[in-house]
Protein backbone atom coordinates (compact mmCIF):
# COMPACT_ATOMS: atom_id res chain seq x y z
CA UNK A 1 71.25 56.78 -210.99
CA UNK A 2 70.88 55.15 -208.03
CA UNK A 3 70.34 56.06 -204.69
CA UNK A 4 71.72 56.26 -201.36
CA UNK A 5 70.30 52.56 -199.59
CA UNK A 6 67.43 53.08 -196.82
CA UNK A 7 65.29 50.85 -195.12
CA UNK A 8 62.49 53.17 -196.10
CA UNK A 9 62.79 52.71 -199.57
CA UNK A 10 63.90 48.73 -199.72
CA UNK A 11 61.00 47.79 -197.83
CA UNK A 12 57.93 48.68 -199.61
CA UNK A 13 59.57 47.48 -202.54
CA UNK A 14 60.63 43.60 -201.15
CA UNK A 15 57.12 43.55 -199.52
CA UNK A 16 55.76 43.85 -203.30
CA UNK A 17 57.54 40.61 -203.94
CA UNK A 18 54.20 39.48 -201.48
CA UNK A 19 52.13 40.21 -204.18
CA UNK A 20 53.96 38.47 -206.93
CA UNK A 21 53.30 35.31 -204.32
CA UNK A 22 49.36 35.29 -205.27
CA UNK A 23 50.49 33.98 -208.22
CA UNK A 24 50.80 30.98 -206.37
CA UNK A 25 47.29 30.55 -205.31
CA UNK A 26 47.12 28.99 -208.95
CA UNK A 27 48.33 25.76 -207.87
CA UNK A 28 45.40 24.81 -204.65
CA UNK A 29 42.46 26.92 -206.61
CA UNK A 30 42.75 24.14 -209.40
CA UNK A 31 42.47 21.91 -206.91
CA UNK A 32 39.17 23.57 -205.62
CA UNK A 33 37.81 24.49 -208.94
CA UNK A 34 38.85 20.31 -210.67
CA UNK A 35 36.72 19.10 -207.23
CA UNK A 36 33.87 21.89 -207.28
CA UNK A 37 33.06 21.24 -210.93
CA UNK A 38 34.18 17.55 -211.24
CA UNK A 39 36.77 18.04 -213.88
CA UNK A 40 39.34 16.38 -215.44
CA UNK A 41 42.83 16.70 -214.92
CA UNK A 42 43.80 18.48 -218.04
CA UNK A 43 40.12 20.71 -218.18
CA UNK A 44 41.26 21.66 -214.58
CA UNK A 45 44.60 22.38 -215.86
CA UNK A 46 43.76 25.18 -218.37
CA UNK A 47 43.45 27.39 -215.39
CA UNK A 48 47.33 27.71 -215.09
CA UNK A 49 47.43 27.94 -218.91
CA UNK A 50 45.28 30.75 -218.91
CA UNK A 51 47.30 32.77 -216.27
CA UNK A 52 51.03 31.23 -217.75
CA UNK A 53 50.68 32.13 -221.11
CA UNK A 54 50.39 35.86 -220.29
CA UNK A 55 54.10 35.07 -219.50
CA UNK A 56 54.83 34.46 -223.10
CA UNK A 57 52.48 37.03 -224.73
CA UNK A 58 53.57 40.08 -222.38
CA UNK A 59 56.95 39.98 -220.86
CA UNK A 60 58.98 41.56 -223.85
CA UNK A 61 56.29 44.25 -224.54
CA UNK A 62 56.10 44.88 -221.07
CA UNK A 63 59.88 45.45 -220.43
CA UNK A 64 59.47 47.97 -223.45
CA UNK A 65 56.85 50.00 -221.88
CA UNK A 66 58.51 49.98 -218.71
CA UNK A 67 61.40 52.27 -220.17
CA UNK A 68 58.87 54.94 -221.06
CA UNK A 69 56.72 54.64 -217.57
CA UNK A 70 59.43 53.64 -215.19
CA UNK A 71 59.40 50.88 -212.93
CA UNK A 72 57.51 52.13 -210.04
CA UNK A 73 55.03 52.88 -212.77
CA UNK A 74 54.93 49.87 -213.75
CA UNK A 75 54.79 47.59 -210.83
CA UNK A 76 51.33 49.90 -209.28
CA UNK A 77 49.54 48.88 -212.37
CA UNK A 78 50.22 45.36 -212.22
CA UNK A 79 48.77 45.82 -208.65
CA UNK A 80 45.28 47.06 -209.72
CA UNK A 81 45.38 44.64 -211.76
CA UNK A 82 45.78 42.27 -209.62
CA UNK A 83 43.36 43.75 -207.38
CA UNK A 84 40.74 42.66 -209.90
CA UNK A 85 41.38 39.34 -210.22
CA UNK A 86 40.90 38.70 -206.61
CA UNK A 87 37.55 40.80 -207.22
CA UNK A 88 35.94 38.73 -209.66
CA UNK A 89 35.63 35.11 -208.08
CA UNK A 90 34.10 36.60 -204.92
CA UNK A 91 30.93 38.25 -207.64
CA UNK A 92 30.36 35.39 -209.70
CA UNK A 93 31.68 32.03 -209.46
CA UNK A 94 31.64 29.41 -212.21
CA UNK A 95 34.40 28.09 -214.53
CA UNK A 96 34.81 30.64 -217.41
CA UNK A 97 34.94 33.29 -214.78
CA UNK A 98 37.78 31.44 -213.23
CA UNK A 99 39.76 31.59 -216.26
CA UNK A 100 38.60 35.10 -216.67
CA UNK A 101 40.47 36.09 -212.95
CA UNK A 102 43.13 34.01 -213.27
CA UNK A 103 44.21 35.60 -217.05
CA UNK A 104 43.91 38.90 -214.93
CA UNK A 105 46.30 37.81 -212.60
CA UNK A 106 48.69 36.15 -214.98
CA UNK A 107 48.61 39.92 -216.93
CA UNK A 108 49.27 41.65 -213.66
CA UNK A 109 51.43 39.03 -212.28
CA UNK A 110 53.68 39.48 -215.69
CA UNK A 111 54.10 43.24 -215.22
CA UNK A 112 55.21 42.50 -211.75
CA UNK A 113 57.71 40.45 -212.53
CA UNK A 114 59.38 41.86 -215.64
CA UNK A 115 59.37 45.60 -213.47
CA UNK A 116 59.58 44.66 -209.66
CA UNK A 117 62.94 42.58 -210.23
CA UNK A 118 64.58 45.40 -212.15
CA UNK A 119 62.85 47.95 -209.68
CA UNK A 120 65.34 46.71 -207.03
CA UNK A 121 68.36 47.49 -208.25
CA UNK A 122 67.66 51.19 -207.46
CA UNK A 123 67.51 50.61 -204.04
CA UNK A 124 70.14 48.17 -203.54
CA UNK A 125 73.96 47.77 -204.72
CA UNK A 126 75.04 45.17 -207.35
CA UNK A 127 77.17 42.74 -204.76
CA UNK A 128 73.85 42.56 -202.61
CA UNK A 129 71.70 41.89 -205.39
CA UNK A 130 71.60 38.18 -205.38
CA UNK A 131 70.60 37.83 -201.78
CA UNK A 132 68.35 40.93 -201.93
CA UNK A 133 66.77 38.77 -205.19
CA UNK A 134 66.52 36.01 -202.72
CA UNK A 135 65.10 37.54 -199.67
CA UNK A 136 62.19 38.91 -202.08
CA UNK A 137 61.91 35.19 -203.19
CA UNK A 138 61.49 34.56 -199.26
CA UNK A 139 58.73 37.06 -198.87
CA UNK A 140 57.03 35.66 -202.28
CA UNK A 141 57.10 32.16 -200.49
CA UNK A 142 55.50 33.54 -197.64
CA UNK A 143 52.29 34.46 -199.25
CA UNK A 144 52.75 31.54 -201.46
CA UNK A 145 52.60 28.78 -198.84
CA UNK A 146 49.97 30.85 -197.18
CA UNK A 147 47.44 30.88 -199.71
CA UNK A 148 46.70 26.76 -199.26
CA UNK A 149 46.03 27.07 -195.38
CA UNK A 150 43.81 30.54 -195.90
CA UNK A 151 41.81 28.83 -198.27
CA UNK A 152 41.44 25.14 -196.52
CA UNK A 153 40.80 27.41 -193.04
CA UNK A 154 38.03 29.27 -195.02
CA UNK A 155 36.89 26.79 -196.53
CA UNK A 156 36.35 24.27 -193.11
CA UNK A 157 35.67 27.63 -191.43
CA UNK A 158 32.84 29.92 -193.47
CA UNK A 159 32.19 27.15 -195.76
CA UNK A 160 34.44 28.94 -198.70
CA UNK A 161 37.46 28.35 -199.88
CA UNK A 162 37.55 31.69 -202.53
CA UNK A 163 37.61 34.14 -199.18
CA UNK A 164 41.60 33.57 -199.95
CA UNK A 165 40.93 36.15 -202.66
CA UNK A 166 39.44 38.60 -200.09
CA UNK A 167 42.14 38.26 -197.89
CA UNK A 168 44.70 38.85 -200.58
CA UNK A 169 43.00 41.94 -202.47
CA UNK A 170 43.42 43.83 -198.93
CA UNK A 171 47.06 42.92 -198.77
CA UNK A 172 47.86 44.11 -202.00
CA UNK A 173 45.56 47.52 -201.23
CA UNK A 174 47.82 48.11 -198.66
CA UNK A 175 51.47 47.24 -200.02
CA UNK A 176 50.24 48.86 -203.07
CA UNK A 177 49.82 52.35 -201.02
CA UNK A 178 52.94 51.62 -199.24
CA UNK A 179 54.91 51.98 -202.78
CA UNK A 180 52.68 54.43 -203.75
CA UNK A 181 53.94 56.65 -200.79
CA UNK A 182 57.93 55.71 -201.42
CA UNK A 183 60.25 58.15 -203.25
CA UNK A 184 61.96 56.18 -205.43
CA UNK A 185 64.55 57.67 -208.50
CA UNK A 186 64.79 55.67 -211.49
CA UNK A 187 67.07 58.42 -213.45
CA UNK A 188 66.44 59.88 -216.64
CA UNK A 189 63.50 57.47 -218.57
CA UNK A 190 64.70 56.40 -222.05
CA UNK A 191 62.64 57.75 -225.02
CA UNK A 192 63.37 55.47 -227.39
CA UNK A 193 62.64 51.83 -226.15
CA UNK A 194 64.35 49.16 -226.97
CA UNK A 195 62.64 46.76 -230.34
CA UNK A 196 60.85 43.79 -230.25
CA UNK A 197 64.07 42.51 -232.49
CA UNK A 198 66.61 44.05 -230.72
CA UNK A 199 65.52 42.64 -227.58
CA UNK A 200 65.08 39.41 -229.00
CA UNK A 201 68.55 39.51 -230.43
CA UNK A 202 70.28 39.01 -226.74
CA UNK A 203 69.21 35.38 -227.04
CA UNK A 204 72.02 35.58 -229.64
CA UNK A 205 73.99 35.55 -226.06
CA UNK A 206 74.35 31.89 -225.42
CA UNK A 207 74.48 32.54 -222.13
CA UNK A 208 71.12 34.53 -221.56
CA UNK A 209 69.51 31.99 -224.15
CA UNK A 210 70.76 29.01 -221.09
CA UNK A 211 69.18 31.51 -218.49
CA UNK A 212 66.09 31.68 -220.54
CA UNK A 213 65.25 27.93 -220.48
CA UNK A 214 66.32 27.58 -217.31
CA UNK A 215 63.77 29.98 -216.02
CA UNK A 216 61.11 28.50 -218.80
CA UNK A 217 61.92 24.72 -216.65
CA UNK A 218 62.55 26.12 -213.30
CA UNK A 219 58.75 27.83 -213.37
CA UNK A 220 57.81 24.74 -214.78
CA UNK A 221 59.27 22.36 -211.71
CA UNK A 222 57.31 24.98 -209.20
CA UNK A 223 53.89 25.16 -210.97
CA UNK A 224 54.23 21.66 -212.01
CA UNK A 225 54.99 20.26 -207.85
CA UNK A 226 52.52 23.40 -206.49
CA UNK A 227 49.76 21.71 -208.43
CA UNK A 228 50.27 17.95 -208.67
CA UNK A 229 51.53 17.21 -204.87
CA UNK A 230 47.84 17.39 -203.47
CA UNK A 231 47.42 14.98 -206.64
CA UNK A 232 49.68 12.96 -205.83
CA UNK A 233 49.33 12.65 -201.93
CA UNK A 234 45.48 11.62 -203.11
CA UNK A 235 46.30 8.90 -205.67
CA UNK A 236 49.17 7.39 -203.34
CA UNK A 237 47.77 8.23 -199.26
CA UNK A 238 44.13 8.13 -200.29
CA UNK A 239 43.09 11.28 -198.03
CA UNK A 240 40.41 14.25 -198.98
CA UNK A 241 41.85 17.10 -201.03
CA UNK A 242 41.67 19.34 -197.79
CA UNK A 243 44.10 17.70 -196.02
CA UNK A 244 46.26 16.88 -198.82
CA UNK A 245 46.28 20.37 -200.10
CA UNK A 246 48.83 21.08 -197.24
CA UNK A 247 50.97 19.17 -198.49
CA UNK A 248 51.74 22.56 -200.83
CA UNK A 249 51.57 24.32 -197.94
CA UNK A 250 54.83 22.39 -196.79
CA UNK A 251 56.22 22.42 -199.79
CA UNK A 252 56.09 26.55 -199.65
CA UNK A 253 57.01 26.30 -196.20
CA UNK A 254 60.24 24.57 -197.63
CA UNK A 255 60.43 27.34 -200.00
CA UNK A 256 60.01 29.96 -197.63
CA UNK A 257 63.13 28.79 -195.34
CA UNK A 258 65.08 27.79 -197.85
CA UNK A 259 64.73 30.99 -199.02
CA UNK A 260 65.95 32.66 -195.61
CA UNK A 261 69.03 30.69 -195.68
CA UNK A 262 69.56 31.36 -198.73
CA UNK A 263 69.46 35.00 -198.59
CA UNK A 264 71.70 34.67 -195.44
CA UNK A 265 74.05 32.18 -197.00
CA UNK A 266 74.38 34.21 -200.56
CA UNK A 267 76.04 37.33 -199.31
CA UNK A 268 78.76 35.52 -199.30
CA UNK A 269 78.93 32.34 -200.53
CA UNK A 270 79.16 31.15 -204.18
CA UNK A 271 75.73 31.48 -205.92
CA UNK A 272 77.09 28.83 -208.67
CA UNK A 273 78.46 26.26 -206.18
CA UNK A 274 75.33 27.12 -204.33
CA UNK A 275 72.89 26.10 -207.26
CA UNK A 276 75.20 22.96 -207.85
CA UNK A 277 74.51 21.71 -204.68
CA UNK A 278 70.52 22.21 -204.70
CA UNK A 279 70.03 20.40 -207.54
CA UNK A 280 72.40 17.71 -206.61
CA UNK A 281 69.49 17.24 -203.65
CA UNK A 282 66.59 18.03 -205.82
CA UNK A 283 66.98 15.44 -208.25
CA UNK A 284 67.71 12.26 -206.16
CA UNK A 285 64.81 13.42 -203.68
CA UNK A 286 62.37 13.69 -206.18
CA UNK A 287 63.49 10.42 -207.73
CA UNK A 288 62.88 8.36 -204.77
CA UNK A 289 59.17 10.55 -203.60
CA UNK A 290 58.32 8.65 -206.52
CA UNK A 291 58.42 5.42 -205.50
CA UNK A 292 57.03 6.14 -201.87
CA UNK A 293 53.33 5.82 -200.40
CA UNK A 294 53.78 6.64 -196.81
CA UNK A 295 52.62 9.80 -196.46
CA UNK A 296 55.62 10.92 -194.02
CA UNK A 297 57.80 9.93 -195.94
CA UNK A 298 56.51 11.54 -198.80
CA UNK A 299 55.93 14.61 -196.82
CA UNK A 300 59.66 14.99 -195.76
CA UNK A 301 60.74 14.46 -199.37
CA UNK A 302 58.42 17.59 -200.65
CA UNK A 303 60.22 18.89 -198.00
CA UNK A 304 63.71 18.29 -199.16
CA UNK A 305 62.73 19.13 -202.50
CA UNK A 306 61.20 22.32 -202.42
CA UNK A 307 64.07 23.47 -199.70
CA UNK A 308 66.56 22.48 -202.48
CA UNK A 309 65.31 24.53 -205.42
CA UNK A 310 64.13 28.03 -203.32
CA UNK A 311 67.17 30.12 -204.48
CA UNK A 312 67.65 28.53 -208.05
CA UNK A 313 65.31 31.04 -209.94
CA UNK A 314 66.57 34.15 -208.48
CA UNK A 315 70.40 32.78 -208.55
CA UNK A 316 69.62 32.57 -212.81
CA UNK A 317 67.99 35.88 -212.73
CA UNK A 318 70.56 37.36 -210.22
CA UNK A 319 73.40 36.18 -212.82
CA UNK A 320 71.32 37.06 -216.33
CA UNK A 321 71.19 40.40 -215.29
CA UNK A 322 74.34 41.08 -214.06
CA UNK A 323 75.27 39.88 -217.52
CA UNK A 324 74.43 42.99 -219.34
CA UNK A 325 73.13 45.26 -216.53
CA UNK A 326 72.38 48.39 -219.42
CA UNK A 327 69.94 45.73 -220.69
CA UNK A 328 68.33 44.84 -217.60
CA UNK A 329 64.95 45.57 -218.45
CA UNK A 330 64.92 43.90 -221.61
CA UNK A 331 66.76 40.92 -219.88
CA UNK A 332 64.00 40.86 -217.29
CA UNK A 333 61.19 40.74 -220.21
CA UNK A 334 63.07 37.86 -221.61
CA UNK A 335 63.51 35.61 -218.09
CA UNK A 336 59.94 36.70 -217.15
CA UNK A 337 58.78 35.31 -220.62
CA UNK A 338 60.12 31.74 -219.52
CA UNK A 339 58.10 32.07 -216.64
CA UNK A 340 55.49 30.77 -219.50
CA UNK A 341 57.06 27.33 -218.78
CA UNK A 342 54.77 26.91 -216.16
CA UNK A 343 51.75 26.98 -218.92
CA UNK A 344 53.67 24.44 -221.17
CA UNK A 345 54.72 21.88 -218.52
CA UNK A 346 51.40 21.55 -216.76
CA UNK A 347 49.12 20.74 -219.15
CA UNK A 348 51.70 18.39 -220.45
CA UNK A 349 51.90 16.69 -216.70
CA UNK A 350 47.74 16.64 -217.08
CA UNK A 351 47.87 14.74 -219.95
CA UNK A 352 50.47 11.89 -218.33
CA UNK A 353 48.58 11.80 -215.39
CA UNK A 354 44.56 11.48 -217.31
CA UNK A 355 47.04 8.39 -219.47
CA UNK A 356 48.57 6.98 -216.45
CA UNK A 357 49.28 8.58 -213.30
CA UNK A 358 50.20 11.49 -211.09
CA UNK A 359 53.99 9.86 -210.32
CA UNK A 360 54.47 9.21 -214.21
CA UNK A 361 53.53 13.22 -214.56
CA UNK A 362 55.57 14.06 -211.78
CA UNK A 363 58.65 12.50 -212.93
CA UNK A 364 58.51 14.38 -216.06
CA UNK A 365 60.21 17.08 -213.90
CA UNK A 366 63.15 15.05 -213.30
CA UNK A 367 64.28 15.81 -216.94
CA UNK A 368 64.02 19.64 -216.27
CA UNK A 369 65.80 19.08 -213.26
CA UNK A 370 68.65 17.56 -215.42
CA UNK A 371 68.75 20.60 -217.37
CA UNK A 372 69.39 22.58 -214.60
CA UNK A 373 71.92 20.74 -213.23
CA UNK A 374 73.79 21.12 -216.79
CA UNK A 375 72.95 24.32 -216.50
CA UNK A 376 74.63 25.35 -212.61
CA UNK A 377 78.07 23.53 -214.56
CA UNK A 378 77.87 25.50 -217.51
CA UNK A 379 77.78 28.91 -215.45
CA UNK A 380 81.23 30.77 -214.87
CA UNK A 381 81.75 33.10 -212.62
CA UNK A 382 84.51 35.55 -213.55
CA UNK A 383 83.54 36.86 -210.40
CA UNK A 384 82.03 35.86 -206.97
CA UNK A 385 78.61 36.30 -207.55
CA UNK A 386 78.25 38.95 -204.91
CA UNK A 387 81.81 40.74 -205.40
């Protein structure tokens, strides 16, 4: 059942949304790790694989075991978990240990997602849960865009870049005790959880199957434009990785205010016209970056891009659970197992780009931005999103 709304008990649980943001960090320690090694594009890449395709392997299983532990539960033990991958690169440093932190926080990041998402709806009402989905996107940005300029400071600063994981562990100490602290009721816990079939069988829903992919290519657009814009700015501005790694940096910055308008503009405006409109920017904005090699103009363009698609993931997840809310953790397993579209694109994009190039790789995203276009049409809202 849930609860009377508080500050006190929204709060700790959108500043976990901070956490889900090291995720992020994925996309400029490739960089690092391709350039301290001297690796190729799609060696470099299997660092995102090996965080991504905990997505795929844990998300269902992990929405099961949430209805037996709760979601609060749930969502501290991704933290330690996380805790430890920002532990191990600062003891040992070489490749295999890389993958070895970043499959830690692609196991803890999983957990987060599937339970944090669903952990909010017992703290806010259903007609604010799109923008309250959207304002924890905004906090996730934050830490996202952060990560590149805490690790290029660090790294022009103390000589090393991997004091970002330092940094980060504390933060997550801290929110961690924060929601540790926090009453929160959940209601009864179910005994029985749901099976790995039954679960499964909402895909049967042709509307949660669209939702699905759309999560599996959305992920993939972010990983795949986190990743390959310091790439990019590289091959087409011919400038050192530190200064071109802020060109994620603006692209999270884009996230991060897109984010905040969105939040602000989704109370009441319509979440499908909304997504419409994005990726009615996205796509044409991307299409020309393409063709560009000044590096303001590209700049602006990451800009426009990454301001466009902020609210599109948690508009899908906003409307997949609202589709069968008594299924919302097993809806949230599903989505969060899409999120494993961020291990299929990349390496994918790596391949294209070792063949040709990083713009031939980066328009590869165009066609999932197609889908999603299709995909903000399809959508019908039998209500306003937030009504």
């Amino acid at each position: 059942m849930k609860e009377k709304i508080s500050l006190q008990k929204v709060l700790p649980v959108i500043s976990c949304f901070f956490v889900m943001g090291i995720v992020d960090l994925v996309g400029i320690s490739t960089n690092y790790v391709k350039q301290d090694f001297g690796l190729k594009d799609s060696i470099a890449n299997l660092l995102p694989l090996s965080l991504f395709l905990w997505f795929a392997i844990l998300a269902v299983p992990t929405s099961m075991i949430m209805n037996r532990l709760g979601r609060k539960r749930t969502v501290i033990i991704s933290m330690i978990l996380t805790l430890w991958a920002m532990i191990v690169p600062m003891v040992v440093y070489n490749f295999p240990v890389m993958l070895l932190a970043f499959a830690l926080l692609g196991i803890g990041n999983t957990i987060i997602q599937v339970s944090l998402n669903p952990l909010l709806t017992n703290v806010v009402r259903s007609e604010r849960l799109t923008s309250s989905l959207t304002m924890g996107q905004f906090i996730k940005a934050i830490a996202a865009f952060l990560g590149p300029i805490i690790a290029s400071w660090t790294a022009v600063r103390f000589g090393d870049w991997k004091l970002v994981f330092l940094i980060y562990g504390l933060v997550t100490i801290a929110v961690g005790i924060w929601l540790m602290l926090t009453p929160i009721s959940e209601g009864p816990l179910k005994q029985k959880t749901s099976s790995l079939g039954k679960t499964f069988a909402l895909l049967n829903d042709k509307m949660i199957l669209l939702f699905f992919i759309a999560i599996l290519f959305v992920v993939g657009i972010d990983v795949g434009l986190n990743t390959t814009v310091p790439k990019f700015l590289i091959e087409k501005c011919h400038i050192p990785l530190e200064q071109a790694g802020l060109g994620t940096s603006l692209y999270f910055i884009a996230r991060t205010v897109g984010t905040f308008i969105g939040a602000l503009l989704l109370v009441t405006f319509s979440a499908k016209r909304f997504f419409t409109i994005s990726m009615l920017v996205a796509i044409p904005a991307l299409f020309v970056m393409l063709f560009l090699s000044e590096i303001w103009a590209i700049l602006t363009l990451v800009f426009v891009v990454g301001f466009a698609i902020a609210n599109v993931f948690s508009i899908i997840f906003s409307f997949a659970l609202k589709r069968k809310p008594e299924n919302a953790n097993e809806i949230s397993g599903l989505l969060i197992m899409g999120v494993a579209g961020g291990a299929i694109i990349l390496p994918l994009m790596g391949l294209v780009a070792d063949a040709f190039n990083q713009s031939v790789a980066m328009g590869l995203l165009l066609v999932l931005m197609g889908y999603l276009l299709y995909c903000s049409v399809m959508i019908k809202e039998e209500k306003r999103a937030d009504n």
